[in-house]
C-alpha atoms as a PDB file:
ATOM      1  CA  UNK A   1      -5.187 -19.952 -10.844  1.00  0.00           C
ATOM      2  CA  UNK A   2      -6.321 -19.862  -7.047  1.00  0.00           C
ATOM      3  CA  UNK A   3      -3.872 -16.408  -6.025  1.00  0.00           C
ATOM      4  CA  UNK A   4      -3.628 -15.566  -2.470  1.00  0.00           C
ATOM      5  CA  UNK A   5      -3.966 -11.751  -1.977  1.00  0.00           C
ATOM      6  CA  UNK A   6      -2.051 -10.688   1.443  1.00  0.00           C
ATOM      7  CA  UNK A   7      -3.801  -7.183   1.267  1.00  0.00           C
ATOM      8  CA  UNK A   8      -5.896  -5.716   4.466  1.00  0.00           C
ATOM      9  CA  UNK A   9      -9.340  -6.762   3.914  1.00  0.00           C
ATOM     10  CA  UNK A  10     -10.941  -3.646   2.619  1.00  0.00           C
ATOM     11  CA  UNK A  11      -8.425  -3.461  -0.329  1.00  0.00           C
ATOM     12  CA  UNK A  12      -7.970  -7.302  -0.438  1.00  0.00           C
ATOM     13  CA  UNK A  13     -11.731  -7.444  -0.992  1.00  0.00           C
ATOM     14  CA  UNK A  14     -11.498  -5.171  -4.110  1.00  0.00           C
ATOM     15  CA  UNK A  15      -8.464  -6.949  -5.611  1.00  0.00           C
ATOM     16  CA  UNK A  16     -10.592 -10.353  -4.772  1.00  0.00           C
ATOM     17  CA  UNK A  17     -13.719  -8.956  -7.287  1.00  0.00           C
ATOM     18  CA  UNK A  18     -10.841  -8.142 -10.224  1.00  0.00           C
ATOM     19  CA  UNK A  19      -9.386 -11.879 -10.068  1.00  0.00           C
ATOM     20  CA  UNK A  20     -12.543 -13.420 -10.201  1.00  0.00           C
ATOM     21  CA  UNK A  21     -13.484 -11.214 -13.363  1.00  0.00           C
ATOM     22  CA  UNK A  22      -9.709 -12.458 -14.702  1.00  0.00           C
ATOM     23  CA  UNK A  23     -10.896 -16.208 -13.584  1.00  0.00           C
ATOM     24  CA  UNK A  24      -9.262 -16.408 -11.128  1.00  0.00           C
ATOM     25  CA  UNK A  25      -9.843 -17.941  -7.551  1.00  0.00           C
ATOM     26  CA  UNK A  26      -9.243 -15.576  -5.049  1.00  0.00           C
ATOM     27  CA  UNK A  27      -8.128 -16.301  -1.344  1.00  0.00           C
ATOM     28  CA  UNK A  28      -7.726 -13.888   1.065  1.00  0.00           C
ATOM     29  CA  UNK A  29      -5.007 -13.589   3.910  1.00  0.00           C
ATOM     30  CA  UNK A  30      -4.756 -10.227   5.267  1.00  0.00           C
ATOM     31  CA  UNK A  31      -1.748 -10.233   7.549  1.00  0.00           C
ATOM     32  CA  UNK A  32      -2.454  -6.548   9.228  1.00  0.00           C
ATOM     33  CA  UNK A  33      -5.669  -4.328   9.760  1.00  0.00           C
ATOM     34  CA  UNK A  34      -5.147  -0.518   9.909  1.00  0.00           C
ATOM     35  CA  UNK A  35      -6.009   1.023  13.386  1.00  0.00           C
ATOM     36  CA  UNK A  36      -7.290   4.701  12.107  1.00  0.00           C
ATOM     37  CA  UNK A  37      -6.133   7.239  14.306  1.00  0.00           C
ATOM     38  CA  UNK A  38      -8.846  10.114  12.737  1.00  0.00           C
ATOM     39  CA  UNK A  39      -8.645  12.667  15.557  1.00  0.00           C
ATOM     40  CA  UNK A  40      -5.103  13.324  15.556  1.00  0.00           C
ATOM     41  CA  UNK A  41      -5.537  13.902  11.225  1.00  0.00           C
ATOM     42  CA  UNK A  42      -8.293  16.081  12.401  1.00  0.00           C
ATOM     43  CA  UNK A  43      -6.107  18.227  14.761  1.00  0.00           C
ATOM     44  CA  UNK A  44      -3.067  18.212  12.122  1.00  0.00           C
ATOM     45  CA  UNK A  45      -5.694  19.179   9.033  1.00  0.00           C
ATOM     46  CA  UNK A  46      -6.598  22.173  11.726  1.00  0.00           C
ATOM     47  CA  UNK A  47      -3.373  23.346  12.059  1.00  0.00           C
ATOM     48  CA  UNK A  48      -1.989  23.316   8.933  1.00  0.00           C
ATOM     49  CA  UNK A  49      -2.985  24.875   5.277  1.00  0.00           C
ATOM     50  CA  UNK A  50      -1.114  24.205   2.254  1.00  0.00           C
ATOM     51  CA  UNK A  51      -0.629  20.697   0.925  1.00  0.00           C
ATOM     52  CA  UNK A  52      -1.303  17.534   1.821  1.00  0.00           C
ATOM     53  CA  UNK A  53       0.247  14.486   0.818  1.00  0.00           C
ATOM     54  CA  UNK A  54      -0.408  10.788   1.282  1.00  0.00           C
ATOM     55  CA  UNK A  55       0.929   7.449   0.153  1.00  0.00           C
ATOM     56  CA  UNK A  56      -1.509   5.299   0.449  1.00  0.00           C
ATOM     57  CA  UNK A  57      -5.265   5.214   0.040  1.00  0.00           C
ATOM     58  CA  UNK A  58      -5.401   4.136   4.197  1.00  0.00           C
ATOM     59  CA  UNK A  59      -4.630   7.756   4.916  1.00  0.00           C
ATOM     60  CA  UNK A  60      -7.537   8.469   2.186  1.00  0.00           C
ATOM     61  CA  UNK A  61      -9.685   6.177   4.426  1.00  0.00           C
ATOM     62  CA  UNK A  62      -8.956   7.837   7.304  1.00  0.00           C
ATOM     63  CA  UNK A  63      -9.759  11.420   6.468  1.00  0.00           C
ATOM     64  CA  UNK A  64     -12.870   9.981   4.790  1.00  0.00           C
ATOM     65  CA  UNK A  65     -13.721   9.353   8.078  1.00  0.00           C
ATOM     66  CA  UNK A  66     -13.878  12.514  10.066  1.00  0.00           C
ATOM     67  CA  UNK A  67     -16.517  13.126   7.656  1.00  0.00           C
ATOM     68  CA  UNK A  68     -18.085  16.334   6.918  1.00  0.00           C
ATOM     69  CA  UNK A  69     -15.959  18.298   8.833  1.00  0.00           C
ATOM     70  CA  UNK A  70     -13.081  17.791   6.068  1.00  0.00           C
ATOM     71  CA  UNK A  71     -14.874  19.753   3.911  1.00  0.00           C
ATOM     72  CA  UNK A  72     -13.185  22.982   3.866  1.00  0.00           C
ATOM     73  CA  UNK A  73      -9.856  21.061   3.410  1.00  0.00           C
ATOM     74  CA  UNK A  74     -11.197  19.173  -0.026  1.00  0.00           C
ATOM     75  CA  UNK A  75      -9.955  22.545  -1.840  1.00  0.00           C
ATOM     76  CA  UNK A  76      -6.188  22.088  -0.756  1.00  0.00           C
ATOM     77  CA  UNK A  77      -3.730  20.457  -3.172  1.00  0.00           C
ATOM     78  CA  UNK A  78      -3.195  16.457  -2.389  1.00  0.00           C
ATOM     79  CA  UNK A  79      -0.277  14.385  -3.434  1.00  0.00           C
ATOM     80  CA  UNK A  80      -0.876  11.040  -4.034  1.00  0.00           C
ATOM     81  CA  UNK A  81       1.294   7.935  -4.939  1.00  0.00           C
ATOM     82  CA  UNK A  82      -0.285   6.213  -7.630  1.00  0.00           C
ATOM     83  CA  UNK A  83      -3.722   6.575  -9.592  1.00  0.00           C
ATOM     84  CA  UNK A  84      -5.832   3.950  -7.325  1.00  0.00           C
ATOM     85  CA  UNK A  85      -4.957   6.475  -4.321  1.00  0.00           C
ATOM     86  CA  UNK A  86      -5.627   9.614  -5.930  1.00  0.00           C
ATOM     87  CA  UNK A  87      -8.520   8.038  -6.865  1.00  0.00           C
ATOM     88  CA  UNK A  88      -9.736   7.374  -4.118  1.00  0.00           C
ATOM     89  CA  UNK A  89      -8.751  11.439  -2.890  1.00  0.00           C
ATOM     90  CA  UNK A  90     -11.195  12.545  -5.864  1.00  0.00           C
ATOM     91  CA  UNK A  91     -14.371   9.729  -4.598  1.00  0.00           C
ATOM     92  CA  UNK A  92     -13.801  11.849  -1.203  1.00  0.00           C
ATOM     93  CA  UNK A  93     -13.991  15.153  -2.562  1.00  0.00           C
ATOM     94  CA  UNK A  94     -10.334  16.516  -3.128  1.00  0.00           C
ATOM     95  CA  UNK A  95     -10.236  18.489  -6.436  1.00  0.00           C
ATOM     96  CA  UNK A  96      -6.745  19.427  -6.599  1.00  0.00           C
ATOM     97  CA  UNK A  97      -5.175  16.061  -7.174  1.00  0.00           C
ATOM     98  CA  UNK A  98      -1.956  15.227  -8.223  1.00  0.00           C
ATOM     99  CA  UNK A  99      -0.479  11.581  -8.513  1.00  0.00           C
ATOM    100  CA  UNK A 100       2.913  10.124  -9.018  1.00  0.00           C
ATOM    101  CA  UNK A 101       3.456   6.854 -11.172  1.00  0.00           C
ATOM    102  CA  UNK A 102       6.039   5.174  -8.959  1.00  0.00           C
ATOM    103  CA  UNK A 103       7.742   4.943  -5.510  1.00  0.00           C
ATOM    104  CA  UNK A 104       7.607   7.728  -2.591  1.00  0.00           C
ATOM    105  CA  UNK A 105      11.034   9.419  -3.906  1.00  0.00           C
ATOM    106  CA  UNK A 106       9.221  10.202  -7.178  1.00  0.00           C
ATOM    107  CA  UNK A 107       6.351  11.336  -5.661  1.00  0.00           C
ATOM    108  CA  UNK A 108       8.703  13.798  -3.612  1.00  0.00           C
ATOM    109  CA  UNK A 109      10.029  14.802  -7.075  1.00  0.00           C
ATOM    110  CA  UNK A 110       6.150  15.624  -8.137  1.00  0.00           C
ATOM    111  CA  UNK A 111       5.841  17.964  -5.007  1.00  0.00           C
ATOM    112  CA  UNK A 112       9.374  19.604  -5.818  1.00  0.00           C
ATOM    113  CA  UNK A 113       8.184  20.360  -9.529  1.00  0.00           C
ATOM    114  CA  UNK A 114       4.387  21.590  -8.252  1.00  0.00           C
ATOM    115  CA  UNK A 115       5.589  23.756  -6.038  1.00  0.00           C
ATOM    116  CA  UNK A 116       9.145  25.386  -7.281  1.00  0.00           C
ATOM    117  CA  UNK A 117       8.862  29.145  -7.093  1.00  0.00           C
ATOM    118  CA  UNK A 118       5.710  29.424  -5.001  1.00  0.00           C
ATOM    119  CA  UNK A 119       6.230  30.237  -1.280  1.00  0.00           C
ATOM    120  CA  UNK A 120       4.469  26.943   0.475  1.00  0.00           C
ATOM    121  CA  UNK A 121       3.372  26.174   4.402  1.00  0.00           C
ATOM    122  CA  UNK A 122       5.264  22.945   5.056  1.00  0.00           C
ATOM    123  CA  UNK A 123       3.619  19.431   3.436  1.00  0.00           C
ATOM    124  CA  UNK A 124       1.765  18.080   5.291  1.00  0.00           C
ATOM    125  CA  UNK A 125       1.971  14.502   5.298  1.00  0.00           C
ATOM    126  CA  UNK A 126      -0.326  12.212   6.071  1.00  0.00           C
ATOM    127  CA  UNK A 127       1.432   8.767   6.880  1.00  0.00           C
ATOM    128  CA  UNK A 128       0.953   4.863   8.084  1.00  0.00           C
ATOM    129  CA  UNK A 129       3.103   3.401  10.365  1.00  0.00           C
ATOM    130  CA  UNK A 130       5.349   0.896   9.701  1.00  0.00           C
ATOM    131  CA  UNK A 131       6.008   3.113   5.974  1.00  0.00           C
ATOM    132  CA  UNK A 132       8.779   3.361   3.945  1.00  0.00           C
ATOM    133  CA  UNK A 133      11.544   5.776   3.998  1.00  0.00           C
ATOM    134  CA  UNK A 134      11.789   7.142   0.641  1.00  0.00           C
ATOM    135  CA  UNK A 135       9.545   9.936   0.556  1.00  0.00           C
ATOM    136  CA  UNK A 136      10.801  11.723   3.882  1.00  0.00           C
ATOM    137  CA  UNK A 137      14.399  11.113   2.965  1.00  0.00           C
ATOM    138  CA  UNK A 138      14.002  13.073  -0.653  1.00  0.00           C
ATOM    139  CA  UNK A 139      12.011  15.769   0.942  1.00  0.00           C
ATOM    140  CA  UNK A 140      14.531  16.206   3.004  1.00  0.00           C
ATOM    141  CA  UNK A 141      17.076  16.050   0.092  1.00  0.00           C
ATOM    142  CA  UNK A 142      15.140  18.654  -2.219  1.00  0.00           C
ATOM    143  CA  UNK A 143      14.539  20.828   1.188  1.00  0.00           C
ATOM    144  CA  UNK A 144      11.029  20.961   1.143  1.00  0.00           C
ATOM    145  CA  UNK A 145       9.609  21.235   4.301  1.00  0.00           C
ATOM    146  CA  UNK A 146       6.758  19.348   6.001  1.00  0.00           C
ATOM    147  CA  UNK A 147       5.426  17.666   8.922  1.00  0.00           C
ATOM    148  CA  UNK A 148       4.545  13.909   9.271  1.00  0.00           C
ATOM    149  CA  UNK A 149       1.671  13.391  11.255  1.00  0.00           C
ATOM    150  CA  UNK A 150       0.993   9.441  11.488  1.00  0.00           C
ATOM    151  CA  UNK A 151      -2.876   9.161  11.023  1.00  0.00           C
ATOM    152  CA  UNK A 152      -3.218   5.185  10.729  1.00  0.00           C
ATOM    153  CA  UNK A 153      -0.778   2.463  12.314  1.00  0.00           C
ATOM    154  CA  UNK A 154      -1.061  -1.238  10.824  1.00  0.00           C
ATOM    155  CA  UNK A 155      -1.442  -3.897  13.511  1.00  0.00           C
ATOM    156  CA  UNK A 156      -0.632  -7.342  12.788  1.00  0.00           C
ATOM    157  CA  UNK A 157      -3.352 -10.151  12.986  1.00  0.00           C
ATOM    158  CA  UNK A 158      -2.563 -13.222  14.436  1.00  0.00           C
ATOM    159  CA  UNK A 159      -2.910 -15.979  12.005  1.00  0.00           C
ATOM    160  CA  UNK A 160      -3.937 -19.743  13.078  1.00  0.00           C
ATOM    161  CA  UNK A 161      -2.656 -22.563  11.733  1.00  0.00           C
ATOM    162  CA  UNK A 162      -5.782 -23.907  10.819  1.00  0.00           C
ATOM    163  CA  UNK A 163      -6.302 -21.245   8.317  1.00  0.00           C
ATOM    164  CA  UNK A 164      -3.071 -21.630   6.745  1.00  0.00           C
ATOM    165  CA  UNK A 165      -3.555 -25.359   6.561  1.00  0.00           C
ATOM    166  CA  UNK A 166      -6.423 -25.013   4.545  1.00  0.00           C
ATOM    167  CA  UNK A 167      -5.161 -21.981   2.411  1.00  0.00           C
ATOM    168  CA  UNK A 168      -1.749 -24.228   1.673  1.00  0.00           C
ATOM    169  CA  UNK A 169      -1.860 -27.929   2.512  1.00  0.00           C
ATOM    170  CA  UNK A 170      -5.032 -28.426   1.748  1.00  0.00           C
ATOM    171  CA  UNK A 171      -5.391 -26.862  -1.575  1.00  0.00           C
ATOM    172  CA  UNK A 172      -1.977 -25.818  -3.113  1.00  0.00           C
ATOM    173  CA  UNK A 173      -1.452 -21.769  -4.137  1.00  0.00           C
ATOM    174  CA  UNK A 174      -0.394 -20.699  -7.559  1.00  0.00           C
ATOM    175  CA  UNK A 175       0.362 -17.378  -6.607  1.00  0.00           C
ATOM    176  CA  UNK A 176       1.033 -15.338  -3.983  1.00  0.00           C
ATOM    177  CA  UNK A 177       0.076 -11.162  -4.312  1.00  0.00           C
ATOM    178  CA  UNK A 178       2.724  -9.519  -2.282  1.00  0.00           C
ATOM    179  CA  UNK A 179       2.298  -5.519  -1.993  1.00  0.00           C
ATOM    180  CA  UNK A 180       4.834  -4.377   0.460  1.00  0.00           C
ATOM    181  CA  UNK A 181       7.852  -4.994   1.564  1.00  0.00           C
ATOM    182  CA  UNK A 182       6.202  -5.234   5.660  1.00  0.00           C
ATOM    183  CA  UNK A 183       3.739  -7.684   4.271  1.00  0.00           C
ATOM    184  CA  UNK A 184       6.661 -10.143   3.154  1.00  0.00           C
ATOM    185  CA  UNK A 185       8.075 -10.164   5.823  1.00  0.00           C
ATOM    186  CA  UNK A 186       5.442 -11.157   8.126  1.00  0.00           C
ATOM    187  CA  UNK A 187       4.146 -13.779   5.245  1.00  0.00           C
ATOM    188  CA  UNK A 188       7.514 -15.308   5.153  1.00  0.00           C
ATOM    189  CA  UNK A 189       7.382 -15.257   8.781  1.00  0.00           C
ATOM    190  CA  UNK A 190       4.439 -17.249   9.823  1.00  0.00           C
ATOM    191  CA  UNK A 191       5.629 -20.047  11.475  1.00  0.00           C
ATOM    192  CA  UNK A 192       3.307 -22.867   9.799  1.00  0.00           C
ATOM    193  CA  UNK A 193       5.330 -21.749   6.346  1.00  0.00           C
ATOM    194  CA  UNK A 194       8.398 -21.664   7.788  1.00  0.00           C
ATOM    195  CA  UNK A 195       7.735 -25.122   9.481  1.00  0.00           C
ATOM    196  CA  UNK A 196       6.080 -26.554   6.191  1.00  0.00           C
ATOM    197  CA  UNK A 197       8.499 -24.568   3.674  1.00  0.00           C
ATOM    198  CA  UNK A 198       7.897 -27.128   0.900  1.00  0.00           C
ATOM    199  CA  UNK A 199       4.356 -26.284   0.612  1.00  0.00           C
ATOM    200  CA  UNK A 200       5.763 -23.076  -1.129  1.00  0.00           C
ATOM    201  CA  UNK A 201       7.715 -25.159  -4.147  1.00  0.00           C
ATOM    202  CA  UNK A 202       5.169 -24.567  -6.886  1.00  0.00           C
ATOM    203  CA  UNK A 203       3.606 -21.120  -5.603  1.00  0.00           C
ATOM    204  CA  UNK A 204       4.974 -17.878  -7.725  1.00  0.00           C
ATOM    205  CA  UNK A 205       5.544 -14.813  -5.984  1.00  0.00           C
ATOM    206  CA  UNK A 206       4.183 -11.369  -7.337  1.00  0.00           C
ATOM    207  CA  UNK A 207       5.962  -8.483  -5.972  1.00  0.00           C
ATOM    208  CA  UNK A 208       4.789  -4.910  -6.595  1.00  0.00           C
ATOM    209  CA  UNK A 209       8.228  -3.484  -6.529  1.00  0.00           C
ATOM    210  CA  UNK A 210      12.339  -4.668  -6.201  1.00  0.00           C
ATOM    211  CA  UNK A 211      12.368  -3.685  -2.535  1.00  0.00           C
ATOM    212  CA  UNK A 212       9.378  -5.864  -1.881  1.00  0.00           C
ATOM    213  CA  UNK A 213      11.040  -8.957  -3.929  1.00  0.00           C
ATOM    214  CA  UNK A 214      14.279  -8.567  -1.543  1.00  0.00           C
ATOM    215  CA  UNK A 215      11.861 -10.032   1.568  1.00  0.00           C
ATOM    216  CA  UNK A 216      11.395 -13.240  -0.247  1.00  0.00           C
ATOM    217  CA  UNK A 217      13.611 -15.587   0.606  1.00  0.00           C
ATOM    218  CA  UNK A 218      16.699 -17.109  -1.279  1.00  0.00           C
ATOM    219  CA  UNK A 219      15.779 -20.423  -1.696  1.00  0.00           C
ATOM    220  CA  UNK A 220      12.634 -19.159  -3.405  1.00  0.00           C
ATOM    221  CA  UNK A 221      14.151 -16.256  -5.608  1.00  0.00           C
ATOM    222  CA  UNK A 222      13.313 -18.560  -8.935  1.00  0.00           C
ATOM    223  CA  UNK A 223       9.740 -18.270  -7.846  1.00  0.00           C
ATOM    224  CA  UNK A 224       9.445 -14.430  -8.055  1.00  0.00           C
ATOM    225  CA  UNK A 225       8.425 -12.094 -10.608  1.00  0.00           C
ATOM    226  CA  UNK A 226       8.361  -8.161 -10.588  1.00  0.00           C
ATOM    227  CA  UNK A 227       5.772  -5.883 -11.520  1.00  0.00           C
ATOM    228  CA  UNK A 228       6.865  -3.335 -14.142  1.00  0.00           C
ATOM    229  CA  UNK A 229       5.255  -0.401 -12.905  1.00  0.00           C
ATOM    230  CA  UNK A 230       4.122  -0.434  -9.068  1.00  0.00           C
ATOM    231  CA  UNK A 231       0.645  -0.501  -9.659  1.00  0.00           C
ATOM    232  CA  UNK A 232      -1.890  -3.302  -9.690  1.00  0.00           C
ATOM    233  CA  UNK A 233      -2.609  -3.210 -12.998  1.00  0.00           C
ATOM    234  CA  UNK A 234       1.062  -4.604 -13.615  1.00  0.00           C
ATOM    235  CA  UNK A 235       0.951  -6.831 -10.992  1.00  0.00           C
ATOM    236  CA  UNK A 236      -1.887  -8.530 -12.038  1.00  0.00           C
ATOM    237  CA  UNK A 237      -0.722  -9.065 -15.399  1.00  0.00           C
ATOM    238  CA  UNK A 238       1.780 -10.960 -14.069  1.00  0.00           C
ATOM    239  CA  UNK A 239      -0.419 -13.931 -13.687  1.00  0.00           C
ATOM    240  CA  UNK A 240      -1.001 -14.197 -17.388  1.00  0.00           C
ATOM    241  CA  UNK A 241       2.898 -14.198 -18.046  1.00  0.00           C
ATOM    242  CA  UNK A 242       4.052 -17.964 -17.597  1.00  0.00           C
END
């Protein structure tokens, strides 16, 4: 199947390598590049100590990047969403890792359960920008307390229509990997789709989660499948179920 992966390049790269192994052919779009903003995580990972929590490996990639300085920070507990970003806390250094299987809210629940009983400095969370709501909001809701610092913000990247000719006139798309909600939006947005929406009437969309699915739009709900569990592993298998 030739699946077009909407990830920023450094993760779209890696999810490129697993579809060719599947047999895939892999085209990349990335719609945004993070902007790292490493020296206001340095100044919050200064004045905090406790926990840290992230959810997403960008903020992962962004305190990998201050370098050896973070080293007397790899000892304090890190909450991650997901085992590909706590993953990627452990390949920096973090020891203390703990990873939630779903969304933001349960990850909140994973900090509640962690921590219940033990008298905590506020979470510090490490967070991208446009994000999600769900982890802040059940924070709030369980009354933990913590500070957001944002440490990356992801800029869009202007896309030609030249490339998108080739990526869908030119060569039709059996699939389409869709990983956030953000990212659906600004596919579904392009203005060579939206002016050539029939190029779309064969191509399945993989979402990674129900929230993500609601950016498609109507005319093209038939054409959308949900991953089981929000991870890529699930997503992925998606291709092999029709």
């Amino acid at each position: 199947m030739r699946v077009v992966v909407t990830r920023p390049e450094h993760s779209g790269e890696r999810t490129a390598r697993r579809l060719a192994e599947m047999g895939h052919e892999a085209v990349l779009l990335p719609l945004s590049k993070p902007v790292h903003h490493v020296d206001a995580t340095w100044q919050a990972l200064s004045d905090t100590r406790g926990a840290i929590a992230v959810t997403s490996a960008e903020a992962i990639r962004t305190l990998a990047a201050i370098g050896n300085p973070l080293e007397p920070h790899l000892g304090r507990p890190l909450f991650a969403v997901g085992k590909a970003t706590a993953d990627e806390a452990k390949s920096v250094g973090f020891i203390d890792v703990f990873a939630s299987e779903g969304s933001g809210t349960e990850l909140a629940e994973l900090v509640s359960r962690k921590c219940t009983g033990n008298p905590q400095a506020p979470l510090l969370y490490l967070a991208g920008a446009p994000r999600a709501a769900g982890f802040e909001a059940r924070l709030t809701g369980l009354n933990i307390p913590f500070q957001t610092v944002e440490c990356y913000r992801m800029q869009d990247i202007v896309i030609g229509g030249a490339v998108l000719r080739r990526l869908f006139l030119d060569a039709s798309a059996d699939a389409v990997l869709l990983y956030s909600h953000q990212t659906a939006i600004r596919f579904f947005s392009l203005p060579f789709l939206q002016q050539h929406s029939n190029l779309l009437a064969s191509t399945r969309f993989l979402c990674l989660s129900k929230a993500i699915a609601e950016a498609v739009p109507a005319f093209l709900h038939s054409h959308v499948d949900i991953a089981n569990m929000p991870d890529e592993d699930s997503l992925l298998a998606l291709l092999a179920a029709k």
